[in-house]
N, C-alpha and C. Protein backbone atom coordinates (compact mmCIF):
# COMPACT_ATOMS: atom_id res chain seq x y z
N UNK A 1 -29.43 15.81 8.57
CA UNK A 1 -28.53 15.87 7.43
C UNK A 1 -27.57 17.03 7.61
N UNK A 2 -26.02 16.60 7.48
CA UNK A 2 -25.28 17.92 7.53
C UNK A 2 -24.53 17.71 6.44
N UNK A 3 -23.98 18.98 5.94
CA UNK A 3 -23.04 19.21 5.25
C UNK A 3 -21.39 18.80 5.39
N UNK A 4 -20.90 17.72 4.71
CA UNK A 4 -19.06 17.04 5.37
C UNK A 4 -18.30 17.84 4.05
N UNK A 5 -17.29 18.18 4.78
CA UNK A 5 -15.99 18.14 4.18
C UNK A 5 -15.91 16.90 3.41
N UNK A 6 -15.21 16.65 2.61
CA UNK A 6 -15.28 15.25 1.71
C UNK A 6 -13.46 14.39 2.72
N UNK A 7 -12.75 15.73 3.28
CA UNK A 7 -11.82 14.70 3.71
C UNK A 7 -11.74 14.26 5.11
N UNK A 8 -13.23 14.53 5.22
CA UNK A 8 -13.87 13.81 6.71
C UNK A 8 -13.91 12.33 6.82
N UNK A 9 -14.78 12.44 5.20
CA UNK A 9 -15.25 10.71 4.73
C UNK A 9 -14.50 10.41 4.30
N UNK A 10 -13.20 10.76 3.55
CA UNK A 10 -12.55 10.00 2.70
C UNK A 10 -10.96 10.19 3.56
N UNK A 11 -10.39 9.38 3.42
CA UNK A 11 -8.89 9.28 3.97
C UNK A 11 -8.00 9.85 2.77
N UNK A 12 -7.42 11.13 3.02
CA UNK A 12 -6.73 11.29 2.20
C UNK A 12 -7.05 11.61 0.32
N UNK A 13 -6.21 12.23 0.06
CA UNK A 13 -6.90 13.07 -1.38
C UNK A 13 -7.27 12.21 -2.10
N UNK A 14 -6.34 11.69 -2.06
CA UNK A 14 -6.16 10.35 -3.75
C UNK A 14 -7.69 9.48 -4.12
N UNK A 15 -8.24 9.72 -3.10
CA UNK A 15 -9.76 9.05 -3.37
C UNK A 15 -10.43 10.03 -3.97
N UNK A 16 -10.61 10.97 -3.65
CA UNK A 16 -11.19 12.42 -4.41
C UNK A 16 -11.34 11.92 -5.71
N UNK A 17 -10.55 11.79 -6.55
CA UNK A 17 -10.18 11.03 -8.19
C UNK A 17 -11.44 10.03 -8.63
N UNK A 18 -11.08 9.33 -7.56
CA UNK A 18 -11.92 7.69 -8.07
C UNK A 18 -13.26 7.88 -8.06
N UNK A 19 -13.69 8.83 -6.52
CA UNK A 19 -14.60 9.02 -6.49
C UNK A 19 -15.56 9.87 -7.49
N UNK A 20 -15.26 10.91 -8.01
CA UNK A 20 -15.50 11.68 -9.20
C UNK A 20 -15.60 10.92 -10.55
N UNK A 21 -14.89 9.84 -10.57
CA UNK A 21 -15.01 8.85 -12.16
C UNK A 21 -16.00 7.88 -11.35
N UNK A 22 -16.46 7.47 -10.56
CA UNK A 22 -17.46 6.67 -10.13
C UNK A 22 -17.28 5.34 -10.25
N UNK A 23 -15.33 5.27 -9.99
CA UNK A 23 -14.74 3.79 -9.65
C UNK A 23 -14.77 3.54 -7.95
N UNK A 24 -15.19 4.46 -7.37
CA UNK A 24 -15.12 4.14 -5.45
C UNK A 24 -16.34 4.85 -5.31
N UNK A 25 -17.27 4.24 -4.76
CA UNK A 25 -18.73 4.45 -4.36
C UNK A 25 -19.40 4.08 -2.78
N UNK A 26 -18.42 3.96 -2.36
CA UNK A 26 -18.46 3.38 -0.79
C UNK A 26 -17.03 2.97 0.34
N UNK A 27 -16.63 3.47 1.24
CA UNK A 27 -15.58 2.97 2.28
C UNK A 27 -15.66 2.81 3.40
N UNK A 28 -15.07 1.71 3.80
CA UNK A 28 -15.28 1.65 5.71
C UNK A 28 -14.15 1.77 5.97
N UNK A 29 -14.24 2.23 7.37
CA UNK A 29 -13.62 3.41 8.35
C UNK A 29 -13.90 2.25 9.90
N UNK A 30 -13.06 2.86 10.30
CA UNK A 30 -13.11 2.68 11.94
C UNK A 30 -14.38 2.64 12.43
N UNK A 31 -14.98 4.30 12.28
CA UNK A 31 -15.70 4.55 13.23
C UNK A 31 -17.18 5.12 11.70
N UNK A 32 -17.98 5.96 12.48
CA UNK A 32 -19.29 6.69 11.58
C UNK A 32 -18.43 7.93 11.32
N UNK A 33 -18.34 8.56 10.12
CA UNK A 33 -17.82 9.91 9.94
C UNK A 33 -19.10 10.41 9.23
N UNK A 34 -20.24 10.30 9.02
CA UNK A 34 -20.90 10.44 8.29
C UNK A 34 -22.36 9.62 8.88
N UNK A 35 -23.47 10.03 8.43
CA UNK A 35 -25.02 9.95 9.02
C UNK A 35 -25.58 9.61 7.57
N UNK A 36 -26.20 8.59 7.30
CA UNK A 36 -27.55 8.94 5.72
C UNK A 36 -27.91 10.25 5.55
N UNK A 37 -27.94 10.73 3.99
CA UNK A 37 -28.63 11.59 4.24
C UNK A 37 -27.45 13.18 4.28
N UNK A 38 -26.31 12.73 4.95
CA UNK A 38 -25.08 13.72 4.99
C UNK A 38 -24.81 14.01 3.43
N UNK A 39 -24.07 15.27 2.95
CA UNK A 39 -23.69 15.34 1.86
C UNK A 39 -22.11 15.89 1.96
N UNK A 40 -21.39 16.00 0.29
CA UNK A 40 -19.90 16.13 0.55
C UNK A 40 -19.59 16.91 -0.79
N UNK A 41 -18.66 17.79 -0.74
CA UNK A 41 -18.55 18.16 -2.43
C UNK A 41 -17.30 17.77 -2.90
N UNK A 42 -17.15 17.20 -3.49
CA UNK A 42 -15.76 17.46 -4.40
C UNK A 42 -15.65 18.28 -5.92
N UNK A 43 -14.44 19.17 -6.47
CA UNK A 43 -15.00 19.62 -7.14
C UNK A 43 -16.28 20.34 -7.87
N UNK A 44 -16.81 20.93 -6.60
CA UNK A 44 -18.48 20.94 -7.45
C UNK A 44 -19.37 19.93 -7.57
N UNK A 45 -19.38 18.65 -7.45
CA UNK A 45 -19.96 17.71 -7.65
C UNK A 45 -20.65 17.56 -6.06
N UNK A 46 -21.60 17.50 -5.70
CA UNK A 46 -21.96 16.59 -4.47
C UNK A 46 -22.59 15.42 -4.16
N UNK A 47 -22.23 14.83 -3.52
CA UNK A 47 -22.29 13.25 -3.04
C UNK A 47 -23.30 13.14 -2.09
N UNK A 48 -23.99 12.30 -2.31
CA UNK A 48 -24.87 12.16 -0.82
C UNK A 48 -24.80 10.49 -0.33
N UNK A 49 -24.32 10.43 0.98
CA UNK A 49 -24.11 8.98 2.02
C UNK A 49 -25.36 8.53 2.13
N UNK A 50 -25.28 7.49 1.25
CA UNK A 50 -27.01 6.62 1.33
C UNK A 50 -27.17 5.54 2.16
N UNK A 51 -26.05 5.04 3.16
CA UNK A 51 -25.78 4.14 4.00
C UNK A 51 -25.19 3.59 4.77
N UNK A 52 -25.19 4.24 5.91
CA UNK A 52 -23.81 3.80 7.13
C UNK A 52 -24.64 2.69 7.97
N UNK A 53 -23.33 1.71 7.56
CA UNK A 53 -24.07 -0.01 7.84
C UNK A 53 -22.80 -0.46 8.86
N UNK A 54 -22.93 -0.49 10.38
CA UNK A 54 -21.99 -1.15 10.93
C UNK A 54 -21.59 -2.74 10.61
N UNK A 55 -20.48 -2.81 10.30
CA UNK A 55 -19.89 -4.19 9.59
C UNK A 55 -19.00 -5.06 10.66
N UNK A 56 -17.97 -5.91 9.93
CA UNK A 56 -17.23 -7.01 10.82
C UNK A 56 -16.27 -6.46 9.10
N UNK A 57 -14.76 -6.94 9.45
CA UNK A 57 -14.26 -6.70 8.59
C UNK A 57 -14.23 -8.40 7.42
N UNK A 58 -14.68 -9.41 8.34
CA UNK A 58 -15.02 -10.74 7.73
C UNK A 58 -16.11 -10.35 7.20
N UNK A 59 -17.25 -9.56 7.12
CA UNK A 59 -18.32 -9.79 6.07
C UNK A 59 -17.80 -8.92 4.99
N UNK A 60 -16.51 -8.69 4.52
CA UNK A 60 -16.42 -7.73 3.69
C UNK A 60 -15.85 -9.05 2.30
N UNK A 61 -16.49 -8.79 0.93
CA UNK A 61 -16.16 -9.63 -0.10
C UNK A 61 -15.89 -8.88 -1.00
N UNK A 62 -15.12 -9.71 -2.19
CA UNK A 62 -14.53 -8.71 -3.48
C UNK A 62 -15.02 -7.68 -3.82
N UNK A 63 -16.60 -7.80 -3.93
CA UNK A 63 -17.24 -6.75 -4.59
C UNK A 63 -17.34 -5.55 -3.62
N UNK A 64 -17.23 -5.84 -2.52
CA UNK A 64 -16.88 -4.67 -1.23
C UNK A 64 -15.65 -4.11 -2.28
N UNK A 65 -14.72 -4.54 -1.91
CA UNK A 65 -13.46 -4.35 -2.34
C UNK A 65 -13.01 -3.41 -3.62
N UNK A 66 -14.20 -3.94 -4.62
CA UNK A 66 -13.96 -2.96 -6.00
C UNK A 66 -14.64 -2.02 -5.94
N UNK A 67 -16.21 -1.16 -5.13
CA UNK A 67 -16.63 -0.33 -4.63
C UNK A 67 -15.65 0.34 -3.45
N UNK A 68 -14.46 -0.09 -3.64
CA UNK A 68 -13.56 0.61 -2.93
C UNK A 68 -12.09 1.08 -3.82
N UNK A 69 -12.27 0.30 -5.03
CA UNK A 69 -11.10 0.84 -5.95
C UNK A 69 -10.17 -0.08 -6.22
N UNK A 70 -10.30 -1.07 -5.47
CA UNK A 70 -9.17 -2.32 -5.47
C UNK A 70 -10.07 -3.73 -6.28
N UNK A 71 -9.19 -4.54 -7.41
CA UNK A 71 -9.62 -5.56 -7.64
C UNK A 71 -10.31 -6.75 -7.00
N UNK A 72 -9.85 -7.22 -5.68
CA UNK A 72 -10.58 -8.49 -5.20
C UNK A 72 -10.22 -7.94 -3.68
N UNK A 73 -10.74 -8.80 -2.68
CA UNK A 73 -10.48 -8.76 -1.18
C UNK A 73 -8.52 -8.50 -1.09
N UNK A 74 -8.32 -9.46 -1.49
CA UNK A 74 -7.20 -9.54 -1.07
C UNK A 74 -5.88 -8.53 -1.51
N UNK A 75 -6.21 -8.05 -2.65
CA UNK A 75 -5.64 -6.49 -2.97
C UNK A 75 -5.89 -5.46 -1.72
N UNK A 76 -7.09 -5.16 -1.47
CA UNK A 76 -7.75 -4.56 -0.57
C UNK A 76 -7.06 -4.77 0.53
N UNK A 77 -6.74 -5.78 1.31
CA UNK A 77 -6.04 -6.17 2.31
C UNK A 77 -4.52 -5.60 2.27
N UNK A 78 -3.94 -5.99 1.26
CA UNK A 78 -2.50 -4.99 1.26
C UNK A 78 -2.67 -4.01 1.19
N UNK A 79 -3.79 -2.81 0.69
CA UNK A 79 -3.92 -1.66 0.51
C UNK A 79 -3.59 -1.29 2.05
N UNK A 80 -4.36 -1.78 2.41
CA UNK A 80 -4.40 -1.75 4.27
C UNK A 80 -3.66 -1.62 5.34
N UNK A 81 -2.86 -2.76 4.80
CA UNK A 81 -1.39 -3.18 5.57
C UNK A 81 -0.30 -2.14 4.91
N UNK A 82 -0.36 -1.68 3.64
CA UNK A 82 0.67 -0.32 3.25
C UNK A 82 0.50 0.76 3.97
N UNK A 83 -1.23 1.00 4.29
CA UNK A 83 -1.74 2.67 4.46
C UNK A 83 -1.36 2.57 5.97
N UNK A 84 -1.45 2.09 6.86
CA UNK A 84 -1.34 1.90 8.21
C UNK A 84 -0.49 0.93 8.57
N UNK A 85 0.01 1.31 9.38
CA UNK A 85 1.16 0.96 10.65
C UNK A 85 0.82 0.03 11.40
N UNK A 86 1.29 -0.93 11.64
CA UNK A 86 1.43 -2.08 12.53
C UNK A 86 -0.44 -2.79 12.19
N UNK A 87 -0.90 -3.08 11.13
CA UNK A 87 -2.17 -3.29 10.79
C UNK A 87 -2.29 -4.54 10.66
N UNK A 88 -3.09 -5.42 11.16
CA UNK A 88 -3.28 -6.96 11.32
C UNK A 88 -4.61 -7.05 10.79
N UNK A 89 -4.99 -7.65 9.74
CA UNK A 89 -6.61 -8.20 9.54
C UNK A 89 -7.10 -9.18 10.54
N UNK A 90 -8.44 -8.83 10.99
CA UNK A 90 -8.77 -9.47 12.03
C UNK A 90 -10.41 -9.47 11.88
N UNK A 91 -10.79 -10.90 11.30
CA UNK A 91 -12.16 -10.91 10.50
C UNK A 91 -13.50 -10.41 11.62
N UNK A 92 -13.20 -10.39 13.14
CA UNK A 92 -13.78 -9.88 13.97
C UNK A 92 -13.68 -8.31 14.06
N UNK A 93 -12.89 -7.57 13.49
CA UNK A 93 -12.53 -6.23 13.88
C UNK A 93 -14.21 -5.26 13.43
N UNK A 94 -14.40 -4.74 13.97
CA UNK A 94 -15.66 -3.45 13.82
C UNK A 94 -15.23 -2.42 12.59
N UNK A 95 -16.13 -2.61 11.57
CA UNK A 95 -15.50 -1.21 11.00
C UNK A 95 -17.29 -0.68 10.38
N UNK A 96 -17.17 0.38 9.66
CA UNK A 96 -18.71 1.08 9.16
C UNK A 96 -18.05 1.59 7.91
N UNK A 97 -18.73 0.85 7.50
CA UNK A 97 -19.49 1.32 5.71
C UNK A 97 -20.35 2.53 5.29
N UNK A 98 -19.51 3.27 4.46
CA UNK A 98 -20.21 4.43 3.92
C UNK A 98 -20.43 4.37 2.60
N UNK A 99 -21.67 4.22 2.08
CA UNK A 99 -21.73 4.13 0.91
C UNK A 99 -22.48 5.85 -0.13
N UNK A 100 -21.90 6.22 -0.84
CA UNK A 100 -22.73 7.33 -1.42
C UNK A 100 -22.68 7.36 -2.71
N UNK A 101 -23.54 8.34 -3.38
CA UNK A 101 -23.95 8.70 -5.05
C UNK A 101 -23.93 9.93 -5.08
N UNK A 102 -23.63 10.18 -6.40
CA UNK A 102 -23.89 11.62 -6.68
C UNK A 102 -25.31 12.09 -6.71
N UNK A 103 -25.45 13.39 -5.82
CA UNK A 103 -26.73 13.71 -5.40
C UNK A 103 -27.50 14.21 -7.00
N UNK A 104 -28.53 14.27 -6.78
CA UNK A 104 -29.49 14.73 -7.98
C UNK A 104 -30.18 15.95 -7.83
């Protein structure tokens, strides 16, 4: 178990927010930025990663999607194609799931 920066796990500030109101509770990433068991602070608050689950970006469904801040898959998908450059969905692509809670 180590101690993360929170903008290790999270891309950018603007998640900081959501995450603290406990509307984004999980994101996948490229790669593992994060181990079970890792923790993160924002504000004082700390988070602990209860599950890095290597995925396919095809097993990802709405409810993925709103544990990420966005209404359905397909919101999610433009989020995607705005945040990054030359970005193609590709239901084969590799990505890892981080899911966490506020620690107790």
């Amino acid at each position: 178990m180590a101690h993360k920066d929170a903008d290790e796990i999270l891309p950018g500030g603007h998640l900081t927010e959501e995450v603290l109101a406990g509307d984004v509770t999980q994101i996948h990433r490229g790669q593992a930025y994060a181990e079970e068991g890792d923790t993160f602070d924002i504000d004082g608050t700390t988070f602990e990663v209860v599950d890095v689950t290597e995925r396919t970006l095809g097993d990802m469904t709405d409810e993925d999607a709103r544990k990420e801040g966005s209404p359905d898959l397909d919101h999610y998908r433009k989020r995607l194609q705005h945040a990054h450059d030359n970005f193609e969905w590709d239901d084969d692509s590799e990505v890892v799931r981080h899911r966490f809670s506020r620690a107790e």
